[in-house]
Protein backbone atom coordinates (compact mmCIF):
# COMPACT_ATOMS: atom_id res chain seq x y z
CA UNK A 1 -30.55 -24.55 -65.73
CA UNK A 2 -31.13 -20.66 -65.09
CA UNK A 3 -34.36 -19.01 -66.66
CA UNK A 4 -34.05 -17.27 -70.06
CA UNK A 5 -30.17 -18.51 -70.50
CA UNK A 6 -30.61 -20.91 -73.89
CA UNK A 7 -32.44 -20.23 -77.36
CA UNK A 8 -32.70 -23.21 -79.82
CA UNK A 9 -32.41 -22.23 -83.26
CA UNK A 10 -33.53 -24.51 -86.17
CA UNK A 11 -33.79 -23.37 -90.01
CA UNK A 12 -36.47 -25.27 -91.65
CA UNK A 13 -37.82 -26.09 -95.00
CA UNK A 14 -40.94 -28.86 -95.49
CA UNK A 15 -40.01 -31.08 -92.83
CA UNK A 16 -43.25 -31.84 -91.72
CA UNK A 17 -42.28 -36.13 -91.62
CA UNK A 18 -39.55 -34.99 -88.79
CA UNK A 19 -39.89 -31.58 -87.15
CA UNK A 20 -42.00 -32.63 -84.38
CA UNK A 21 -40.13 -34.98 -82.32
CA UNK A 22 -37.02 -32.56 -83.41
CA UNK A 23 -38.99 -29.83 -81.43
CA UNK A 24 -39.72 -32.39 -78.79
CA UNK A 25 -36.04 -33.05 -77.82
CA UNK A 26 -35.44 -29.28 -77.22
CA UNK A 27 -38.12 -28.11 -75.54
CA UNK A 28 -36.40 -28.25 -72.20
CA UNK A 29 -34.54 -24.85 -73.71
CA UNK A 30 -35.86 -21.54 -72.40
CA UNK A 31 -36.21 -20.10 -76.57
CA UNK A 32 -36.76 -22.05 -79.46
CA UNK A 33 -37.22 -20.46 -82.99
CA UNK A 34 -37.79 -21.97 -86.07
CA UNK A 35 -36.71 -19.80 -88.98
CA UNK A 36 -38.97 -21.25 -91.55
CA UNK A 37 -37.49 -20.42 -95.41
CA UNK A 38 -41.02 -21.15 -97.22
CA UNK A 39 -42.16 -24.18 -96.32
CA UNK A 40 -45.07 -25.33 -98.68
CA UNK A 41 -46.25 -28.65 -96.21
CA UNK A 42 -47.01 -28.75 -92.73
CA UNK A 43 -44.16 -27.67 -91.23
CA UNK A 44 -45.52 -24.14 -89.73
CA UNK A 45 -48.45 -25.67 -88.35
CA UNK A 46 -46.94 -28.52 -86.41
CA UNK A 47 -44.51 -25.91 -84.92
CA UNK A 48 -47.68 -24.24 -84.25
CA UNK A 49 -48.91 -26.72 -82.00
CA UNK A 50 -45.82 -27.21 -80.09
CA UNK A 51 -46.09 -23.16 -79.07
CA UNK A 52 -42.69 -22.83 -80.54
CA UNK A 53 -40.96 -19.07 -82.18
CA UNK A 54 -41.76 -18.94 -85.65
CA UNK A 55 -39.68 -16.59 -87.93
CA UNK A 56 -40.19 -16.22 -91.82
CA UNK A 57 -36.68 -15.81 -93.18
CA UNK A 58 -35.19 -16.31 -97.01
CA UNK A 59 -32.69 -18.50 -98.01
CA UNK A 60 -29.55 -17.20 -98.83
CA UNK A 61 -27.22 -20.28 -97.97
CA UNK A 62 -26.71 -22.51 -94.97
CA UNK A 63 -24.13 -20.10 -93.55
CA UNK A 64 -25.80 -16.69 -93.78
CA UNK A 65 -29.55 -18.35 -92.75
CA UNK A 66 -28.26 -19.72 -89.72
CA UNK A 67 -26.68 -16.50 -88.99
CA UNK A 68 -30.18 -15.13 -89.56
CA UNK A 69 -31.42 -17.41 -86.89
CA UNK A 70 -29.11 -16.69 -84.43
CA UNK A 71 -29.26 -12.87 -84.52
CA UNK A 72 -33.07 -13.68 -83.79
CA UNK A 73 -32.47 -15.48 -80.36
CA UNK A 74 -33.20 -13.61 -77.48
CA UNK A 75 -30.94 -15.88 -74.91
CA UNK A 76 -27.51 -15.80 -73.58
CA UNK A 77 -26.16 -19.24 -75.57
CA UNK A 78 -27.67 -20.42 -78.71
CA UNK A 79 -27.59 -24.49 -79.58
CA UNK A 80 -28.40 -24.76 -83.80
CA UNK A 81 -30.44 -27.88 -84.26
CA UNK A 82 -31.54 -29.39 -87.92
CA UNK A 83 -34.41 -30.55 -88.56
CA UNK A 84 -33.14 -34.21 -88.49
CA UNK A 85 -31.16 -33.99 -85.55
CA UNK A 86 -32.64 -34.87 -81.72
CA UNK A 87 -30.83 -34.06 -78.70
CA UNK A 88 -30.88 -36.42 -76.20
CA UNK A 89 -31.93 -36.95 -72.83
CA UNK A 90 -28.72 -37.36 -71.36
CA UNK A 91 -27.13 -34.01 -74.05
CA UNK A 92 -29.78 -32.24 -72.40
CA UNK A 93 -28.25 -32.71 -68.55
CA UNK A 94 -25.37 -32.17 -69.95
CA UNK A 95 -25.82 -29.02 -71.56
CA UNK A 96 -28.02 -27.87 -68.61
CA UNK A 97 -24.80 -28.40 -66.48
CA UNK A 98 -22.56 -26.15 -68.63
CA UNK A 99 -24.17 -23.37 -69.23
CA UNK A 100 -25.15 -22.97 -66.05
CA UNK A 101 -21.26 -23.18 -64.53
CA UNK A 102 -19.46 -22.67 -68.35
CA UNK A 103 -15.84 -21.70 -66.54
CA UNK A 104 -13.94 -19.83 -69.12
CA UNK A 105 -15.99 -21.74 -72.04
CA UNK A 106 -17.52 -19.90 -75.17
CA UNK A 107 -18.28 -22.76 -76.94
CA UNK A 108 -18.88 -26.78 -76.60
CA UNK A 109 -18.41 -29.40 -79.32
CA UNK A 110 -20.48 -32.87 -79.31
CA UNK A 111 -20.13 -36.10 -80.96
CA UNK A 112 -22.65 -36.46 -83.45
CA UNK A 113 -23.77 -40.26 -84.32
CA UNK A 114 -25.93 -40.59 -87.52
CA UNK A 115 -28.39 -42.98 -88.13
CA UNK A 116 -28.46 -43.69 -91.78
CA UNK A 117 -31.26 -46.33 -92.86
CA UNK A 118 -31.47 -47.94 -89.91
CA UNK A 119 -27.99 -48.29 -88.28
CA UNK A 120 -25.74 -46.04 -86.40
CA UNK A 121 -22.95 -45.04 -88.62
CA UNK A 122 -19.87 -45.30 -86.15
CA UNK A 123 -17.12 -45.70 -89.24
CA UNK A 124 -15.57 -43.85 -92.28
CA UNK A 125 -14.97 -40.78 -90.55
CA UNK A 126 -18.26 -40.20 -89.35
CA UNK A 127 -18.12 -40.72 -85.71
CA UNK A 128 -17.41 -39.16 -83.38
CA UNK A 129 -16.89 -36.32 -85.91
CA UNK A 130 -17.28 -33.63 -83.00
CA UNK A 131 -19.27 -30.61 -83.85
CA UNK A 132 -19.74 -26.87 -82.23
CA UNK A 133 -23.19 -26.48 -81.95
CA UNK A 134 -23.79 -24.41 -78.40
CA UNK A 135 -21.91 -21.06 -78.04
CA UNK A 136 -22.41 -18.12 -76.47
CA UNK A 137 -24.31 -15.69 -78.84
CA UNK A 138 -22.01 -12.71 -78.12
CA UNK A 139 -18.90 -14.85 -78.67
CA UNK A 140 -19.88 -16.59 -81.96
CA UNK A 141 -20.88 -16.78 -85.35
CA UNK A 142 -21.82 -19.65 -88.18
CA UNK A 143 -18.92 -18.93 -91.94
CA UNK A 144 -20.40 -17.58 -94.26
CA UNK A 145 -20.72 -21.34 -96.41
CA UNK A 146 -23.37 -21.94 -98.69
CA UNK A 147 -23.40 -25.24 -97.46
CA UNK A 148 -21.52 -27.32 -94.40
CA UNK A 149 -20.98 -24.22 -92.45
CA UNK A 150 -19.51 -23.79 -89.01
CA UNK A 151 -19.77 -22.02 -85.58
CA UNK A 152 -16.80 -19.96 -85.15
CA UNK A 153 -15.93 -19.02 -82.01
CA UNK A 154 -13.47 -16.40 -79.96
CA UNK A 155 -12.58 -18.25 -76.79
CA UNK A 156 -12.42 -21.79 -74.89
CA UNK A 157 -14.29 -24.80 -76.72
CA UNK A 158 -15.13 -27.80 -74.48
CA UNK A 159 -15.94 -31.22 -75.80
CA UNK A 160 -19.14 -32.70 -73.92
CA UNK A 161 -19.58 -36.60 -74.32
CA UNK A 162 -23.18 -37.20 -75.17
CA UNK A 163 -23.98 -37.53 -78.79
CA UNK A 164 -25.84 -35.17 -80.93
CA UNK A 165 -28.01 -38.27 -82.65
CA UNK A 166 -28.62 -37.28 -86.21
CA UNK A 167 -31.67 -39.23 -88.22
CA UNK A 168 -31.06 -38.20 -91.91
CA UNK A 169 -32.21 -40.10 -95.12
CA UNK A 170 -34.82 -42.26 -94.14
CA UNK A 171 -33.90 -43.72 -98.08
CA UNK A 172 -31.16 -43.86 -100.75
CA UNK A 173 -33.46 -41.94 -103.27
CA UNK A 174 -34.05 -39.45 -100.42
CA UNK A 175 -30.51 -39.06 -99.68
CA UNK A 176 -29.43 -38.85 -103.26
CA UNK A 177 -31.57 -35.91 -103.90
CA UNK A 178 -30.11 -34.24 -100.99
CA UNK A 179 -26.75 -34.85 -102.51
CA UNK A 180 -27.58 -33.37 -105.71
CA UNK A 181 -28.66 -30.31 -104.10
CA UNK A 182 -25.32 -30.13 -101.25
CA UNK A 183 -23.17 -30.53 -104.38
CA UNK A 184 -24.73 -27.61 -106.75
CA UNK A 185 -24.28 -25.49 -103.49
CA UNK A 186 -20.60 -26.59 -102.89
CA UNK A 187 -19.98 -26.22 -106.34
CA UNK A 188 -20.99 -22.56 -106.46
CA UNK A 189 -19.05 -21.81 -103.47
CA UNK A 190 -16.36 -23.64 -105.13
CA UNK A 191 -16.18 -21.91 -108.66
CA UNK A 192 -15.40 -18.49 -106.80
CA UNK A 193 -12.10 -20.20 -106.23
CA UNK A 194 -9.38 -20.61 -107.56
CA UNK A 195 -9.11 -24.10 -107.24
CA UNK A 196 -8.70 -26.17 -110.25
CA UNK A 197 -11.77 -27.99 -111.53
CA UNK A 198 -10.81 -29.99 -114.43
CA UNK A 199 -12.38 -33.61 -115.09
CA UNK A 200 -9.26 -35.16 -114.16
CA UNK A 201 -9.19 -33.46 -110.78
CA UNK A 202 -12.80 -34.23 -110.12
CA UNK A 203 -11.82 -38.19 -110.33
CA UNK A 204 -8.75 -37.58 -108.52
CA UNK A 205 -10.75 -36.23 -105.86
CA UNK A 206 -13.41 -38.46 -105.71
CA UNK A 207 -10.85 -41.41 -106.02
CA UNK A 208 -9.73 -40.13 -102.82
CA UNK A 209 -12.75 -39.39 -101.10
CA UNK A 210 -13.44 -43.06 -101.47
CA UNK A 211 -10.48 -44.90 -100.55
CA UNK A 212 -9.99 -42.25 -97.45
CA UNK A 213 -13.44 -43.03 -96.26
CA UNK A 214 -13.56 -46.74 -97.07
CA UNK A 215 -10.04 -48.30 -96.30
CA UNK A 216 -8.52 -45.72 -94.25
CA UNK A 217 -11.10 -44.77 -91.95
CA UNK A 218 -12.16 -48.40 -91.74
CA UNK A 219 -15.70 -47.34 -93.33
CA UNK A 220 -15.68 -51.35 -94.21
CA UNK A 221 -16.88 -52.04 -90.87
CA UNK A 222 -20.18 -50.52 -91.10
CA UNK A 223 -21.04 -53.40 -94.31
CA UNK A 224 -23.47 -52.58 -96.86
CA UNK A 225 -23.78 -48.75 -95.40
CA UNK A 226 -20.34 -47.97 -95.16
CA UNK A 227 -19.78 -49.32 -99.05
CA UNK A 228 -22.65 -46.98 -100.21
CA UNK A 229 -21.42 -43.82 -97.78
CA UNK A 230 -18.02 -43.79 -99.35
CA UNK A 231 -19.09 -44.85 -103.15
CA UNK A 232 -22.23 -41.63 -102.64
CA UNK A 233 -19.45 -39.56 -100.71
CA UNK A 234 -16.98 -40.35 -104.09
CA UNK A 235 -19.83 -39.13 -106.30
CA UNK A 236 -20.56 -36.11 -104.50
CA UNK A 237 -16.92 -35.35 -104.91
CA UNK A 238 -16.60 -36.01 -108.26
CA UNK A 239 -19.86 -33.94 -109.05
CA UNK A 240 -18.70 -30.71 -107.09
CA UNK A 241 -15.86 -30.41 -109.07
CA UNK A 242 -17.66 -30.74 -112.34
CA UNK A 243 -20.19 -28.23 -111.25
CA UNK A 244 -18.19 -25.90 -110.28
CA UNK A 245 -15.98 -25.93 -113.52
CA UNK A 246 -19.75 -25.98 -115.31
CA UNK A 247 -20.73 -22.97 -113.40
CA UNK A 248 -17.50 -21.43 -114.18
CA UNK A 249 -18.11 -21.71 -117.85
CA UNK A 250 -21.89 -19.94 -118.18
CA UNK A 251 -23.96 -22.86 -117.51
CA UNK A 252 -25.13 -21.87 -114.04
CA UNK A 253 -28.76 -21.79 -114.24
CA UNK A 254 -28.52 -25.76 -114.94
CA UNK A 255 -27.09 -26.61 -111.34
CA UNK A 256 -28.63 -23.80 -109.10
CA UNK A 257 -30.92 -25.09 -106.68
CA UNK A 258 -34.36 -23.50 -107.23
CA UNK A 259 -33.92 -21.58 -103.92
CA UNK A 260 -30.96 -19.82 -104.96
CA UNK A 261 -31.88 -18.71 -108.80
CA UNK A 262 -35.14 -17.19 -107.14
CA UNK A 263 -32.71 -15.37 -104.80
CA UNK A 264 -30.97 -14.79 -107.93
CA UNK A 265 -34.03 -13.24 -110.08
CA UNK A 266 -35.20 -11.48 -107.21
């Protein structure tokens, strides 16, 4: 890979248990910037140690931070990397490879397999699942989503083959707290809508959710796993559309996450 052609960006909040061997797997990059949104733990200091960019930026949705991030990169194509995500040996030949002889490409998408309490989640929709996560910076951008945002891109996207390997939840608790927190986001986005929110849609939905993810996208296969990904996924469903329609009728303050009602009370 050319010199000074690829920043790393990764938006960070106390993820002390998993930002070091996240910074690990991109180190090969010629930039890499964590834009930390207040971590309280150890976060900074292990991406201290690693000699690694460190911006201080506030949190004003998954979307807009990211876009934060990537207007900080100095290099010529940006890769966004979570916190839980690793990229490979073999994503990082690849990657090497195509930015260094792109062709008419602005963009590449990459499978992303997630690990999910031990076992590789290759069912229910969730492999291969291809995402854009390396574009050039002067050809793309991340929506403007509060939560499950996306690169957008003007131009040629390639797929590459090697996964993006994604470690989240290391427990059920750990990932239902996450949920609660993706679904008062998605539920703000979703009250400035003007979707429909009722109770009986919110079932609908999340009826839906589960037999899509379960039965029709074979998330049987993966046993135990898949049974709890598609009943969680149902829930998460069900409780975005009830938030939203809660948010809709004054009782905001009760499903914010904390981040956002300080942004709010700023």
């Amino acid at each position: 890979m050319n010199a000074n052609k690829l920043s790393v960006i990764i938006i960070t909040r106390n993820e002390e248990a998993r930002i070091q061997d996240c910074l690990l797997s991109a180190k090969f990059a010629d930039e890499v910037i964590v834009a930390d949104t207040g971590s309280t733990d150890n976060t900074i200091q292990i991406a201290e140690s690693l000699h690694v960019r460190i911006e201080r930026v506030p949190f004003t949705g998954y979307g807009a931070t990211k876009q934060k991030a990537a207007d900080l990169a100095q290099k010529e194509w940006i890769f966004s990397l979570d916190a839980d995500e690793r990229i490979t040996p073999a994503l990082q030949v690849e990657i090497k490879e195509n930015i260094d002889n792109p062709e008419s490409y602005v963009g590449f998408a990459m499978p992303r397999l997630t690990w999910l309490w031990g076992k590789p989640i290759r069912h229910g929709g969730w492999y291969p699942g291809h995402v854009i996560r390396l574009f050039r910076k002067d050809r793309g951008h991340f929506s403007s989503s509060l939560v499950h945002e996306q690169v957008i891109v003007t131009g040629q996207v390639k797929r590459l083959y090697s996964p993006l390997e994604h470690y989240t939840d290391p427990t059920f608790p750990h990932y239902l707290a996450k949920l609660d927190h993706f679904t008062s986001l998605a539920g703000k986005e979703l009250a400035g809508t003007t979707e429909r929110c009722n109770p009986g849609i919110a079932v609908s939905r999340a009826l839906t959710t589960f037999i899509k993810m379960y039965l029709l996208r074979s998330g049987w296969r993966d046993g135990l796993h898949g049974a709890l990904l598609a009943g969680s996924s149902a829930y998460s469903t069900f409780l975005k559309y009830l938030k939203a329609e809660m948010i809709r009728k004054g009782y905001e303050d009760i499903f914010l996450s904390s981040s956002l009602l300080e942004k709010k009370n700023e």
